[in-house]
Protein backbone atom coordinates (compact mmCIF):
# COMPACT_ATOMS: atom_id res chain seq x y z
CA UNK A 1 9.37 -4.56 -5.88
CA UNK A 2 5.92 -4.25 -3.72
CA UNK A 3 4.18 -7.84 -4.18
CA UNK A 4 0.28 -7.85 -3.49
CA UNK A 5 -1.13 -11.74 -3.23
CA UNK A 6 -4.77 -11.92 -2.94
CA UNK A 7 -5.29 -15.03 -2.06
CA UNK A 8 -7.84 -17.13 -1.85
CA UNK A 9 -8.16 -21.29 -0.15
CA UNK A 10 -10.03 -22.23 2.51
CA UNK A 11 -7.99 -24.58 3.68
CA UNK A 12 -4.15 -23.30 4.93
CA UNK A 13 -2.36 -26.87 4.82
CA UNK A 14 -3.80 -27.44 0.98
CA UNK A 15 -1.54 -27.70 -2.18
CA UNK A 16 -2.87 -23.83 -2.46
CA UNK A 17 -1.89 -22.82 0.82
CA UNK A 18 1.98 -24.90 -0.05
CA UNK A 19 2.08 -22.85 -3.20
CA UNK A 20 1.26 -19.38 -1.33
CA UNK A 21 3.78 -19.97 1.69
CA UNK A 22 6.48 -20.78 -1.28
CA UNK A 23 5.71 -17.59 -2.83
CA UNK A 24 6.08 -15.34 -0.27
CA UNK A 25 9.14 -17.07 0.95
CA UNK A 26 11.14 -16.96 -2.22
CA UNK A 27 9.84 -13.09 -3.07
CA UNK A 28 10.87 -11.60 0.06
CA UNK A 29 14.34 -13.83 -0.09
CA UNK A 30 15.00 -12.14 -2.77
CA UNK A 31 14.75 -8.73 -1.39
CA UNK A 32 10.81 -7.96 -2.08
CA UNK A 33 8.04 -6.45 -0.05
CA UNK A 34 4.98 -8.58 0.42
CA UNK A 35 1.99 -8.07 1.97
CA UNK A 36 -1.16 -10.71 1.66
CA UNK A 37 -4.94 -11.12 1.72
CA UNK A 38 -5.69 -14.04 2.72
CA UNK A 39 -9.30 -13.96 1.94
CA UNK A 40 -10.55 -16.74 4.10
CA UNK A 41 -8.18 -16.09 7.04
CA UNK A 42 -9.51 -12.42 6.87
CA UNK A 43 -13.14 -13.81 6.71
CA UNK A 44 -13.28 -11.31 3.92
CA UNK A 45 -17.08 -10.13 3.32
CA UNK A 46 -17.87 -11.53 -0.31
CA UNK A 47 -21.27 -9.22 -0.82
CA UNK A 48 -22.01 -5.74 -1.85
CA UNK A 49 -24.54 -4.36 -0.33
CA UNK A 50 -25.46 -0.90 1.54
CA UNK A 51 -23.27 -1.53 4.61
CA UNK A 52 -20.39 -0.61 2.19
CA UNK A 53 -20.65 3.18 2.91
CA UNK A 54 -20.80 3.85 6.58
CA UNK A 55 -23.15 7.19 5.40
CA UNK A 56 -25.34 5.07 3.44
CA UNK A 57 -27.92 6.85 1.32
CA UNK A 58 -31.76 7.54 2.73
CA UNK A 59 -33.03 6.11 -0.53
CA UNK A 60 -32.70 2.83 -2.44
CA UNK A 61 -29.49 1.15 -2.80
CA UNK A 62 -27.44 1.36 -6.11
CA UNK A 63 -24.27 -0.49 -6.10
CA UNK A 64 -22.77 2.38 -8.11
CA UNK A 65 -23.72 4.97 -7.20
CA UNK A 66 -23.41 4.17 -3.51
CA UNK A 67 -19.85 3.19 -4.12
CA UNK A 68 -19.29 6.38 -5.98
CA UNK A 69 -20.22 7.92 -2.79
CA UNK A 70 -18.34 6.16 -0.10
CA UNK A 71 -15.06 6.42 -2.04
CA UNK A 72 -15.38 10.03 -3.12
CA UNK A 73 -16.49 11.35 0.82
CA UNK A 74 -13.91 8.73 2.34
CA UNK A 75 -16.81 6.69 3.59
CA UNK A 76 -15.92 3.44 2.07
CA UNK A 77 -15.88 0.22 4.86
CA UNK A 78 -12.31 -0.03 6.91
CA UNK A 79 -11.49 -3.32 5.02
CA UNK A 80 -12.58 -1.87 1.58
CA UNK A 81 -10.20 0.96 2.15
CA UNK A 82 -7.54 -1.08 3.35
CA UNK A 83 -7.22 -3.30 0.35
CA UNK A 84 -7.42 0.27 -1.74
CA UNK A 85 -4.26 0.77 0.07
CA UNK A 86 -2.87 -2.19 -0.86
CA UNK A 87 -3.07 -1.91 -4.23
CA UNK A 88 -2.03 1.48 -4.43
CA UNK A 89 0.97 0.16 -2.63
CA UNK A 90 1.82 -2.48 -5.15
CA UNK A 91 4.12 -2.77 -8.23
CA UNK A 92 2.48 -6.17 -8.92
CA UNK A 93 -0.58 -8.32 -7.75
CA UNK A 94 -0.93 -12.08 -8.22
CA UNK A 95 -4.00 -13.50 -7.81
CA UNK A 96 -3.52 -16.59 -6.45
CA UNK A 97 -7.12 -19.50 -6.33
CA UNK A 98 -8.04 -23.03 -7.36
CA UNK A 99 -10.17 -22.75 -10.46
CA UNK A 100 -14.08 -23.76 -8.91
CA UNK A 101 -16.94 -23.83 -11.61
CA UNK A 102 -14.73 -22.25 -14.67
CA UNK A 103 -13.55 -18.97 -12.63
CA UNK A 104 -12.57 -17.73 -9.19
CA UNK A 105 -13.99 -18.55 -6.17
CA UNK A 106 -16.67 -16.36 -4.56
CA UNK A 107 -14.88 -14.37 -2.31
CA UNK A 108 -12.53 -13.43 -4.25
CA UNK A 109 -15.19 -12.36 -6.97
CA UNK A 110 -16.61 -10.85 -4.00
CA UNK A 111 -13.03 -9.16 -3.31
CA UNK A 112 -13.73 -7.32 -6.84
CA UNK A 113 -16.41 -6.11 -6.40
CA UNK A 114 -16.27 -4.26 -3.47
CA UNK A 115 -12.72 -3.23 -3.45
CA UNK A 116 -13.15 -2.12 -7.43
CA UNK A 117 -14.98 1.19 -6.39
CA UNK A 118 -16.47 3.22 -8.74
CA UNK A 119 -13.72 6.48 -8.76
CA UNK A 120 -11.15 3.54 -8.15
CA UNK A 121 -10.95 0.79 -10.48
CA UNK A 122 -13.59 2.17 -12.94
CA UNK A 123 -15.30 5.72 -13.92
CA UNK A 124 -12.75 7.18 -14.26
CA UNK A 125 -11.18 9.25 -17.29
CA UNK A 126 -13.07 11.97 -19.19
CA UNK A 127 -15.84 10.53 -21.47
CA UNK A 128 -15.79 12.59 -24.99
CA UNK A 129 -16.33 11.38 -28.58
CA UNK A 130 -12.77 10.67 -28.50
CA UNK A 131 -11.71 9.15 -25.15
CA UNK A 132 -14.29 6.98 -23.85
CA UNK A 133 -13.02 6.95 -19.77
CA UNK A 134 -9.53 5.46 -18.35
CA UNK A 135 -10.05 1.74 -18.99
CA UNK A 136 -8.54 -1.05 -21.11
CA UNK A 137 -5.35 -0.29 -20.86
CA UNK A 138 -5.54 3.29 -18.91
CA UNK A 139 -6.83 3.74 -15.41
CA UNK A 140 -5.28 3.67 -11.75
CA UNK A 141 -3.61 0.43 -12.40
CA UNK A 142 -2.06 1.78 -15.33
CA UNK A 143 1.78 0.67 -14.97
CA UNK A 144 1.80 -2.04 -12.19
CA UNK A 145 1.54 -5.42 -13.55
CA UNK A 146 -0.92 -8.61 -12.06
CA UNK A 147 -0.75 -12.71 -12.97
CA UNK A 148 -3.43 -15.01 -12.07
CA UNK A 149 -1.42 -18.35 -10.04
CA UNK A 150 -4.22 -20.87 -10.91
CA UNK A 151 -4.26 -24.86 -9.96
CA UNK A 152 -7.36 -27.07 -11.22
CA UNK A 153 -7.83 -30.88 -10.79
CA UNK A 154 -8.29 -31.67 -15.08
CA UNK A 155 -5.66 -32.25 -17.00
CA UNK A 156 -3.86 -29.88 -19.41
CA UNK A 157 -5.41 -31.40 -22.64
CA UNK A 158 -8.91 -30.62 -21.19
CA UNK A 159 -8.45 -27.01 -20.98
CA UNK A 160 -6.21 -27.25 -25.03
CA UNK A 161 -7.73 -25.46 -27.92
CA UNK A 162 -10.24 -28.57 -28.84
CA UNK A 163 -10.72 -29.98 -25.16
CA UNK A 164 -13.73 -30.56 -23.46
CA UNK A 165 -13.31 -27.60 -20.87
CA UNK A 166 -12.59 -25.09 -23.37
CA UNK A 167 -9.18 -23.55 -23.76
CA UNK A 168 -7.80 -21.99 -20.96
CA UNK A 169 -7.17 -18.14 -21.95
CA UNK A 170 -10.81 -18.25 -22.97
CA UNK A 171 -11.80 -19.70 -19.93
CA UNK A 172 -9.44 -16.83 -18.06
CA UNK A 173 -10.48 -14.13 -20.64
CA UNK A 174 -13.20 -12.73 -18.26
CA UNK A 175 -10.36 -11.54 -15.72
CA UNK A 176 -7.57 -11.10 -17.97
CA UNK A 177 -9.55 -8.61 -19.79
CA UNK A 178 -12.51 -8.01 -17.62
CA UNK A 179 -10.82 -7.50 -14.25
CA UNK A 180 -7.28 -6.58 -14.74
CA UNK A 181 -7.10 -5.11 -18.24
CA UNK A 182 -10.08 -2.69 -17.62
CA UNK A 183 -8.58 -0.65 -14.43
CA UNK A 184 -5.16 -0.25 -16.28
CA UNK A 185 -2.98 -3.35 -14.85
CA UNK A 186 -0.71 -4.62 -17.90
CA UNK A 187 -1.25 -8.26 -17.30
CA UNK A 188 1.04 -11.22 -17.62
CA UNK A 189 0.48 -14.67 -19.00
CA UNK A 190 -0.95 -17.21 -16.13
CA UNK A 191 0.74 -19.55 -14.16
CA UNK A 192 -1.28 -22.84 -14.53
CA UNK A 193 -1.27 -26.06 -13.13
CA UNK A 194 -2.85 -28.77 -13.89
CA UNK A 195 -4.30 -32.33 -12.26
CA UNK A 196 -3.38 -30.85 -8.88
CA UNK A 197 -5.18 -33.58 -7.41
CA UNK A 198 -2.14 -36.17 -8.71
CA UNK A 199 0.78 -34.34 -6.34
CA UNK A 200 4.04 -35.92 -4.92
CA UNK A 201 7.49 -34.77 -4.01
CA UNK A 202 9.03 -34.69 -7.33
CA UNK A 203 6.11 -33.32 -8.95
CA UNK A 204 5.77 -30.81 -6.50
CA UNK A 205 9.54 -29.56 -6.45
CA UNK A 206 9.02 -28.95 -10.51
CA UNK A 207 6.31 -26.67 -10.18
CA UNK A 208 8.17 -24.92 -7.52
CA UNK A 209 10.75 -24.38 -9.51
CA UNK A 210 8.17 -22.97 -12.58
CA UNK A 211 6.87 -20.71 -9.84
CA UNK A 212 10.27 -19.54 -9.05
CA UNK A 213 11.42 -18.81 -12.31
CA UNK A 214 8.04 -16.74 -13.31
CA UNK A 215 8.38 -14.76 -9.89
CA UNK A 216 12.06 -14.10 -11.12
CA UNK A 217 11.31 -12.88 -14.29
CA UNK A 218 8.13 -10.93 -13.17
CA UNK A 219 9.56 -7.34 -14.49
CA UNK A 220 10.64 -9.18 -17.79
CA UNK A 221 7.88 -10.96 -18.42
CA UNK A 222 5.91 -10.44 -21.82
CA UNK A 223 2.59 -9.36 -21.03
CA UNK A 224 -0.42 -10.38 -23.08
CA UNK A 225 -1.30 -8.17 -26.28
CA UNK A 226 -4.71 -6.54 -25.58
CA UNK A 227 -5.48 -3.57 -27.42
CA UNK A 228 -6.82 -0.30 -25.73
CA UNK A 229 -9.38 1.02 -25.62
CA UNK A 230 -8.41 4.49 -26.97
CA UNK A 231 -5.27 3.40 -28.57
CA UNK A 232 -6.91 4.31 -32.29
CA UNK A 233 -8.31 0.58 -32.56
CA UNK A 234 -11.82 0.93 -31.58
CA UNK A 235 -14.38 3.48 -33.08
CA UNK A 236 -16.04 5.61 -30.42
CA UNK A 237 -18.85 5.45 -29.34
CA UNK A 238 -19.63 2.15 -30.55
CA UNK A 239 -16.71 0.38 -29.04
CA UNK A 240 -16.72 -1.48 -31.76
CA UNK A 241 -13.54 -2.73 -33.39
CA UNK A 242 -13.02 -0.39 -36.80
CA UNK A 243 -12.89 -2.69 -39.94
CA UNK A 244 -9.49 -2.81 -40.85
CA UNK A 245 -8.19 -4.25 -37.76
CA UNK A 246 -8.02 -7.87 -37.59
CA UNK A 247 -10.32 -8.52 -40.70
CA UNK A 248 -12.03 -11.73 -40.13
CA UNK A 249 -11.92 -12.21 -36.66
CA UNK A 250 -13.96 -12.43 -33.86
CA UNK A 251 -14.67 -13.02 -30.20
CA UNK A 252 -11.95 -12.92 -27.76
CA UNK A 253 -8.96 -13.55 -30.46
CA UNK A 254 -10.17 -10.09 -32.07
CA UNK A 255 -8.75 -8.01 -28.95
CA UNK A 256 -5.56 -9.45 -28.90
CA UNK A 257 -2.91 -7.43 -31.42
């Protein structure tokens, strides 16, 4: 199996950084590829902007359209298209960060949204009263599989279904569905820990051993339930969820079969 860890800690000798070096040790000792970004290490460039496409249009910038652009003519930034590569390369990507403000950090946000070209991760698929593009379930990320590795300081009960924080797969719903689900990835459940900030040796060797047994059981893993977008559950072009399925639900819970 071809692992993909996009990675992202500041600081290399942090719980995070511990967590990542385990990773890749125990993957590759049992026979996988790995490659890493390392996001800060690469002093990976967090913005969008123009200097994306080496040809960069004459007129105003559109982050779209621009990005359209580079990736159709093969203009794209070296480190955009190298990441491309990596992804193409992988059978599964784990997105590895401490949870800052309720989502990723920054760069790795930033990560998206430059490496997510449009022609890549998103406009693709033919547009019709039937088939409304490759996304939610189709796309070029249709059949490798991704897992968020997340570690936050509060404690499990702040992040239940009535704590304070909210509960955690709504709080992760935004990239579950949002970043991974929409360019075709089939994505797994997350690997969570909590109170990071309370860490010694014996706590430490049982999360190491949760991390080894998800990493084992990757390809076997049950992946979350969201529907399609064009698997028959969802009128078009309203996008809208057709009445009979899941009466009486809303919100995030609605997308889940």
């Amino acid at each position: 199996m071809n692992v993909l860890i996009v990675y992202a800690h500041p600081e290399s000798h942090s719980l995070n950084g511990s967590l990542k070096d385990f990773a890749v040790s125990h993957l590759q000792a049992s026979g996988h590829n790995v490659q890493i970004s390392d996001l800060y290490a690469m002093q990976w460039k967090a913005v969008l902007d123009a200097g994306d496409n080496t040809e960069p249009s004459p007129g105003p910038f559109h982050p779209s359209q621009d990005s359209q652009r580079a990736y159709k003519n093969g203009t794209q930034s070296d480190d955009i298209a190298a990441e491309q590569e990596k992804l193409q390369w992988a059978d599964t990507v784990i997105f590895q960060f401490p949870l800052w403000w309720f989502s990723m950090p920054a760069i790795m946000k930033g990560w998206v949204e430059r490496v997510y070209a449009y022609g890549f991760a998103y406009g693709v698929g033919e547009h019709s009263d039937t088939h409304w593009g490759d996304r939610y379930g189709e796309g070029n990320m249709a059949g490798k599989r991704a897992m968020l590795m997340v570690t936050t300081g509060g404690w499990e009960p702040h992040y239940s279904a009535r704590g304070i924080n909210g509960p955690i797969d709504d709080l992760l719903f935004p990239i579950h569905h949002g970043i991974l689900h929409y360019p075709g990835f089939t994505v797994l459940p997350p690997l969570v820990f909590y109170r990071t900030g309370r860490m010694d040796e014996t706590r430490y060797a049982q999360i190491c051993g949760e991390m080894a047994h998800r990493l084992d059981t990757v390809e076997s893993t049950t992946p979350i339930s969201f529907r399609q977008q064009n698997g028959g559950d969802y009128a078009i072009p309203s996008l809208i969820l057709k009445p009979d399925i899941a009466p009486g639900k809303s919100g995030f819970a609605a997308h889940l079969k």
